[in-house]
Protein backbone atom coordinates (compact mmCIF):
# COMPACT_ATOMS: atom_id res chain seq x y z
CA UNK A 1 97.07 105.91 70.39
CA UNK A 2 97.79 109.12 72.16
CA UNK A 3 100.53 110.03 74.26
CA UNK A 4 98.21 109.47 77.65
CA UNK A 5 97.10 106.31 76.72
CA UNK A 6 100.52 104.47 76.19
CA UNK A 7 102.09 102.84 78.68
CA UNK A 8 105.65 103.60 79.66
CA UNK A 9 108.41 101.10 80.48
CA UNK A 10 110.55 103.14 82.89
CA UNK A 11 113.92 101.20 85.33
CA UNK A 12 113.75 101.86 89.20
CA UNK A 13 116.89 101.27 90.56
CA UNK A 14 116.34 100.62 94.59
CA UNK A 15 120.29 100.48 95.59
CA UNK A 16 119.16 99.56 99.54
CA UNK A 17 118.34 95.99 98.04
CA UNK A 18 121.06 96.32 95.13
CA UNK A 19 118.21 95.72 92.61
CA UNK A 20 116.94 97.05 89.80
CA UNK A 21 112.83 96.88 88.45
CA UNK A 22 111.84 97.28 85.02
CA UNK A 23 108.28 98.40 85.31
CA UNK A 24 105.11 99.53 82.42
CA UNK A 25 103.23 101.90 83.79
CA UNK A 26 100.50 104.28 82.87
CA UNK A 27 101.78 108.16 82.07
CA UNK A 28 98.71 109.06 84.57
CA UNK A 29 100.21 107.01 87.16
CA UNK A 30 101.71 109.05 90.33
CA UNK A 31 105.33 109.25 91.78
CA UNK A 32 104.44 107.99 94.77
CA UNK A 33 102.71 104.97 93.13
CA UNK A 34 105.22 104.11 91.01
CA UNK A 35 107.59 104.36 93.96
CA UNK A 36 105.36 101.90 95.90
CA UNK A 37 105.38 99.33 93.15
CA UNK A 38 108.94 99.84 92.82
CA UNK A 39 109.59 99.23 96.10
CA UNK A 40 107.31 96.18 96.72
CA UNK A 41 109.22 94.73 93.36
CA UNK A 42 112.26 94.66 95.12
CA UNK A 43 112.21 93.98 97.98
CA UNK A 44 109.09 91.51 98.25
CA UNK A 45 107.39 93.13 100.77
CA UNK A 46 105.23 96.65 101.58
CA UNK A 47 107.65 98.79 103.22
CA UNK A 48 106.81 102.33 104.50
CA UNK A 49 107.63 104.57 101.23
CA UNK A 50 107.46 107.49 103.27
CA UNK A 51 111.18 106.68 104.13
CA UNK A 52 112.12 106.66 100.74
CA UNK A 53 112.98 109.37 98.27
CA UNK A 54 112.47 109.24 94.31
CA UNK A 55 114.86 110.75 91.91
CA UNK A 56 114.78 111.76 88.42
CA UNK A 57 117.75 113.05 86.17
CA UNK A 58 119.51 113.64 89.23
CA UNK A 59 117.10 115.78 90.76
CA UNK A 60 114.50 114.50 94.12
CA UNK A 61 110.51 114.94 92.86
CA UNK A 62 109.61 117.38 95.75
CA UNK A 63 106.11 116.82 94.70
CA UNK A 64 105.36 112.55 94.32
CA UNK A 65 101.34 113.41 93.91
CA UNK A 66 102.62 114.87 90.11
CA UNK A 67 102.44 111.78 87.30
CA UNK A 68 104.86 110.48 85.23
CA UNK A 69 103.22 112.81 82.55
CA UNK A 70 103.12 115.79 84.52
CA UNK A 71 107.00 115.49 84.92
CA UNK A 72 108.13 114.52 81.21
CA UNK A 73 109.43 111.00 81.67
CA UNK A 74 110.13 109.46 78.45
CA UNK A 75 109.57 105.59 77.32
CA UNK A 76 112.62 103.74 78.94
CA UNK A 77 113.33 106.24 81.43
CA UNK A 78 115.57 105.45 85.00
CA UNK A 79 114.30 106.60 88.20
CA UNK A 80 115.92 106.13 91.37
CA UNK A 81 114.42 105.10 94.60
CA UNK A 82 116.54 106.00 97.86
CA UNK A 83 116.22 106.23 101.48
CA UNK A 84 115.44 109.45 102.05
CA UNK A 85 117.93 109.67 105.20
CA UNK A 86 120.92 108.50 103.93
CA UNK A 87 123.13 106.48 107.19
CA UNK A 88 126.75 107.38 107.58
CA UNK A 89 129.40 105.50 106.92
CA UNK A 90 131.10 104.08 109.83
C-alpha cells in the first residue's frame, strides 16, 4: 500500500456542539469535505459549512479545495472546525 491509498484516521473537534469526531478518511479527500462530514457527525444535521472555518496546527486552511495530502496531515491527526465569525462574549 502506498501512501495515497491508505486511509487516515484524523479527530475533528467542533467546540459549537462541544463534540469531538473521530473520522477515516481518504488522503485525496478535500478540506471542505472532510469539514462537511465533520460537521454532519456532530451535530446530526447538514448545516451551511460555509459558516465554518477549519484549522490545522493552529493555523485556518485558506484554501479547503487542497486534500488532506496536499497539506501533510499525518495518521491520527486533530483538526478543528469553528465558526468562522466568532460571537462576543456578553
Amino acid at each position: 500500500m502506498t501512501a495515497a491509498t491508505t486511509a487516515l484516521q484524523v479527530r475533528i473537534s467542533v467546540p459549537d456542539v462541544w463534540d469531538t469526531v473521530h473520522l477515516t478518511v481518504a488522503p485525496d479527500s478535500t478540506v471542505a469535505s472532510l469539514k462537511a462530514e465533520a460537521l454532519k457527525a456532530a451535530t446530526g444535521r447538514d448545516p451551511d459549512a460555509g459558516r465554518f472555518e477549519v484549522k490545522f496546527r493552529g493555523s485556518k486552511v485558506i484554501d479547503e479545495t487542497m486534500t488532506l495530502a496536499q497539506l501533510d496531515v499525518p495518521d491520527n491527526a486533530a483538526l478543528i472546525v469553528l465558526k468562522a465569525r466568532r460571537q462576543p462574549v456578553r
